[in-house]
N, C-alpha and C. Protein backbone atom coordinates (compact mmCIF):
# COMPACT_ATOMS: atom_id res chain seq x y z
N UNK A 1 24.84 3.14 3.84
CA UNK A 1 23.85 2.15 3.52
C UNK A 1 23.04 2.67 2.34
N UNK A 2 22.56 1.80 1.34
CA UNK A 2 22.26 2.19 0.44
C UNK A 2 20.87 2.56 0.41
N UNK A 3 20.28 3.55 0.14
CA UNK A 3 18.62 4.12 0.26
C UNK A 3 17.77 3.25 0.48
N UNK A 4 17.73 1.99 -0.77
CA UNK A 4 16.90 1.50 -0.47
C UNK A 4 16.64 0.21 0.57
N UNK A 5 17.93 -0.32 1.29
CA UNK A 5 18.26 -0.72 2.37
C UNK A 5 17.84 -0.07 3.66
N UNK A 6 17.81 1.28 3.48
CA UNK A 6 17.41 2.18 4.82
C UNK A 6 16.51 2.27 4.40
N UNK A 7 15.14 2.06 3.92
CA UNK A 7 13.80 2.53 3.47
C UNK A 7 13.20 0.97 4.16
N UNK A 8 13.81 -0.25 3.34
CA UNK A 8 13.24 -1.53 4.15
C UNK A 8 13.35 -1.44 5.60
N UNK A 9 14.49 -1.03 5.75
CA UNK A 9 14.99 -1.67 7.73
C UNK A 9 13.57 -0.77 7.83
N UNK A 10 13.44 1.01 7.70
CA UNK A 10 12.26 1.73 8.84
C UNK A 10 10.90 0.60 8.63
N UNK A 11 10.67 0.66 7.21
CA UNK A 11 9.29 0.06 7.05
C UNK A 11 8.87 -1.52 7.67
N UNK A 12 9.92 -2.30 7.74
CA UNK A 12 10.29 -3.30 8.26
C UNK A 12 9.85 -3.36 9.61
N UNK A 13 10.72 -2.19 10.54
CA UNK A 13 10.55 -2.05 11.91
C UNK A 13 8.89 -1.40 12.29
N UNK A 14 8.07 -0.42 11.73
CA UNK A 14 6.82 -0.04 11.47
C UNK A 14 5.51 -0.94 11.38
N UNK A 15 6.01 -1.43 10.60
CA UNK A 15 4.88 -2.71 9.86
C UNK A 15 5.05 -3.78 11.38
N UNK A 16 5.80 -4.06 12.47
CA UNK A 16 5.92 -5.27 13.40
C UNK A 16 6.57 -4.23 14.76
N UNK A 17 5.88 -3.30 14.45
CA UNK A 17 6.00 -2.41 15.87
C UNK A 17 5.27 -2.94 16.62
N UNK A 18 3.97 -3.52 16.98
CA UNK A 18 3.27 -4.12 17.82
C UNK A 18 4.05 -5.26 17.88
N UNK A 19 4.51 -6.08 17.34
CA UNK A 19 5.25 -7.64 17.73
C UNK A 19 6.19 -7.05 18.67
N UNK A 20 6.93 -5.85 18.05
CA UNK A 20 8.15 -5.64 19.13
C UNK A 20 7.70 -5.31 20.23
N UNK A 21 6.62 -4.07 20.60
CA UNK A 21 6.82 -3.73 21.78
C UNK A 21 6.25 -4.72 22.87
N UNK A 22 5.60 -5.88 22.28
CA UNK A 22 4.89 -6.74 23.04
C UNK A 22 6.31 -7.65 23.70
N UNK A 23 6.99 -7.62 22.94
CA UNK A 23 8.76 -8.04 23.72
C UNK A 23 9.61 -7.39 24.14
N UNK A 24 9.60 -5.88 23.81
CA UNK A 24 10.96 -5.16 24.56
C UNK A 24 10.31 -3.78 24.86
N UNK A 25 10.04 -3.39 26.05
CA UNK A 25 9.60 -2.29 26.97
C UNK A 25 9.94 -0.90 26.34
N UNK A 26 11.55 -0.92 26.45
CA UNK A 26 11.98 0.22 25.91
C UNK A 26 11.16 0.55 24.63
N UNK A 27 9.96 -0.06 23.62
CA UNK A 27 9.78 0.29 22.09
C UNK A 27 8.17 0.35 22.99
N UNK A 28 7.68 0.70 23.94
CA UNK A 28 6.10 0.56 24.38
C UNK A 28 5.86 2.04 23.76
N UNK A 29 6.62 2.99 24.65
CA UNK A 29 6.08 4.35 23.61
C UNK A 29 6.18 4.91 22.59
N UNK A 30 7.26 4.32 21.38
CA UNK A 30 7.09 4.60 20.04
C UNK A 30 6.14 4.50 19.06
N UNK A 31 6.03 5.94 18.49
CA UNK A 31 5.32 5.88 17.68
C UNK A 31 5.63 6.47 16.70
N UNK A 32 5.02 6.12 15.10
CA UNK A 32 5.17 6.78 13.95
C UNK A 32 5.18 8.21 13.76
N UNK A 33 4.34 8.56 14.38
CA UNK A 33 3.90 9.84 14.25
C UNK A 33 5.42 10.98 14.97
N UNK A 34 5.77 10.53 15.74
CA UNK A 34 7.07 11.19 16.19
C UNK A 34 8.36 10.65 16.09
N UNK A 35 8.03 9.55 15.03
CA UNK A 35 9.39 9.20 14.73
C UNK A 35 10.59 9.99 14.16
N UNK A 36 9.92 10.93 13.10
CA UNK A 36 10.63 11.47 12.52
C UNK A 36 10.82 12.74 13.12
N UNK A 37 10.77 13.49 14.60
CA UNK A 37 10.68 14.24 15.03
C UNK A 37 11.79 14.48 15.91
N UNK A 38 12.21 15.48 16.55
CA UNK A 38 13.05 15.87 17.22
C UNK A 38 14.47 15.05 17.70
N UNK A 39 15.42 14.70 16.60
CA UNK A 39 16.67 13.94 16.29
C UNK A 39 17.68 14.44 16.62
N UNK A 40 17.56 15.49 17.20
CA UNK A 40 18.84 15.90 17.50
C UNK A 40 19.38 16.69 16.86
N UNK A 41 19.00 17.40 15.50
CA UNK A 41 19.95 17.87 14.56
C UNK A 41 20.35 17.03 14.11
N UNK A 42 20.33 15.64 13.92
CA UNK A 42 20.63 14.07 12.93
C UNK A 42 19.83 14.60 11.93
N UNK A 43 20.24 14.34 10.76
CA UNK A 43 19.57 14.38 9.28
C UNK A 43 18.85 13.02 9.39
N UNK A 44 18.12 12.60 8.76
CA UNK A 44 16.87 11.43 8.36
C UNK A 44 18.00 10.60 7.57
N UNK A 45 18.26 9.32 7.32
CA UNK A 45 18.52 8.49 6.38
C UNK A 45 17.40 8.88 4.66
N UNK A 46 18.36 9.35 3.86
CA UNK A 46 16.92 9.18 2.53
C UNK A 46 15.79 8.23 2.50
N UNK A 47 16.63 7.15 2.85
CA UNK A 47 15.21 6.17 2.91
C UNK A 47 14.44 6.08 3.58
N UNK A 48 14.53 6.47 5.26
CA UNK A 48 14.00 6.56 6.50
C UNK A 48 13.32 7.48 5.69
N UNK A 49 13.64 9.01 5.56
CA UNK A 49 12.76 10.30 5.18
C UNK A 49 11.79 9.76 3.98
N UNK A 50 12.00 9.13 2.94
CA UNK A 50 11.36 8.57 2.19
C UNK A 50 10.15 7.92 2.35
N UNK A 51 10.18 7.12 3.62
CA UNK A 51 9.09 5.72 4.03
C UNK A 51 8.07 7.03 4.67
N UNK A 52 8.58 7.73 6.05
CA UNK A 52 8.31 8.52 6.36
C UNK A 52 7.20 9.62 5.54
N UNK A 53 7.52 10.04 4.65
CA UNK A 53 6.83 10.94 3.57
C UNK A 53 6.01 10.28 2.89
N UNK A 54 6.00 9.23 2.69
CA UNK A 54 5.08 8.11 2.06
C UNK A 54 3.68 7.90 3.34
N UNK A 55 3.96 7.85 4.36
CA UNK A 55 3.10 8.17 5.71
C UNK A 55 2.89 8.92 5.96
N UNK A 56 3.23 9.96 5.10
CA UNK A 56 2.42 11.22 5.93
C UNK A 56 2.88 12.14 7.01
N UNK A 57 4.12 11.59 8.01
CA UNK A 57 4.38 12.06 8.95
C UNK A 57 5.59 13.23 8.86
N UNK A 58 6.13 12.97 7.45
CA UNK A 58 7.07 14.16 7.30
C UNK A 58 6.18 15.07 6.18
């Protein structure tokens, strides 16, 4: 997927995190702040790491 395709979808999903979790349970404890945190050894999408660093949280 192309960077800046993966930079919209995170910021996309961020910006209407309250709309979601007010509809699907599983998204009640997400948060920004540990999004970018403990992945498994998964590398970040550039764009994900991008939006991310733009927030502060990486």
């Amino acid at each position: 997927m192309p960077d800046d395709v993966g930079y919209e979808l995170v910021k996309v999903l961020w910006e209407n995190i309250d709309s979601i979790k007010s509809t699907n349970k599983v998204v009640k404890d997400m948060s920004i702040d540990n999004a970018a945190k403990d992945n498994a050894g998964i590398p970040l999408h550039p764009g994900a790491e991008k939006y991310y660093k733009e927030k502060g949280v990486l």
